[in-house]
Protein backbone atom coordinates (compact mmCIF):
# COMPACT_ATOMS: atom_id res chain seq x y z
CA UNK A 1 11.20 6.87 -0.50
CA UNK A 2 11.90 6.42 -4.34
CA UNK A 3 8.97 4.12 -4.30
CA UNK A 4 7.01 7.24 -2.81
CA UNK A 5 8.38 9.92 -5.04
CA UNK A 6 7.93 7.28 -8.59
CA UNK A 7 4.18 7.30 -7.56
CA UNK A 8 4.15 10.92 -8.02
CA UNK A 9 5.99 11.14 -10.52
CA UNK A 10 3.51 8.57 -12.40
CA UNK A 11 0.98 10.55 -11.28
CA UNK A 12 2.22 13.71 -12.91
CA UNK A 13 3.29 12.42 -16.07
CA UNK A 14 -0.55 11.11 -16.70
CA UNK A 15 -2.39 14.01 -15.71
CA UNK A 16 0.48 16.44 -17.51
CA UNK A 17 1.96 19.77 -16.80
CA UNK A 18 -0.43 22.07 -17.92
CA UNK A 19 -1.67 24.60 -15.84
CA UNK A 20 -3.70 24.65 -13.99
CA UNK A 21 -2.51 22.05 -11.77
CA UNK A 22 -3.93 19.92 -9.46
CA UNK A 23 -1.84 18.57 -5.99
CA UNK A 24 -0.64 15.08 -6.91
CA UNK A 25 -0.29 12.42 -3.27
CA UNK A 26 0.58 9.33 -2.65
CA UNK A 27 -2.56 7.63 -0.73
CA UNK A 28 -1.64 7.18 2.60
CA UNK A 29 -2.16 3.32 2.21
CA UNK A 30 0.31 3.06 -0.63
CA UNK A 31 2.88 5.26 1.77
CA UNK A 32 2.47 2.65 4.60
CA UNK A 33 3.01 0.05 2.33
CA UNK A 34 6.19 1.46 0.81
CA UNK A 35 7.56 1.80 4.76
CA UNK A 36 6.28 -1.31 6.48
CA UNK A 37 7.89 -3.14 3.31
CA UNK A 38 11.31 -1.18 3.95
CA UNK A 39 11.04 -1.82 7.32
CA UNK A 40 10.92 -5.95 6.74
């Protein structure tokens, strides 16, 4: 889940704080990457 959470975290720090804001995700593929990889 770190892996997950970093994404967003990337995500946010390039786009910035300022309002207004936009949602930030992690693409689905990227998430089932990050499990199937934990999974292994």
């Amino acid at each position: 889940m770190s892996a997950a959470y970093r994404t967003v975290l990337d995500a946010n720090l390039k786009r910035g704080f300022d309002l207004p804001r936009t949602r930030v995700r992690t693409p689905r593929a990227r998430l089932l990457w990050i499990v199937a990889r934990n999974l292994i």
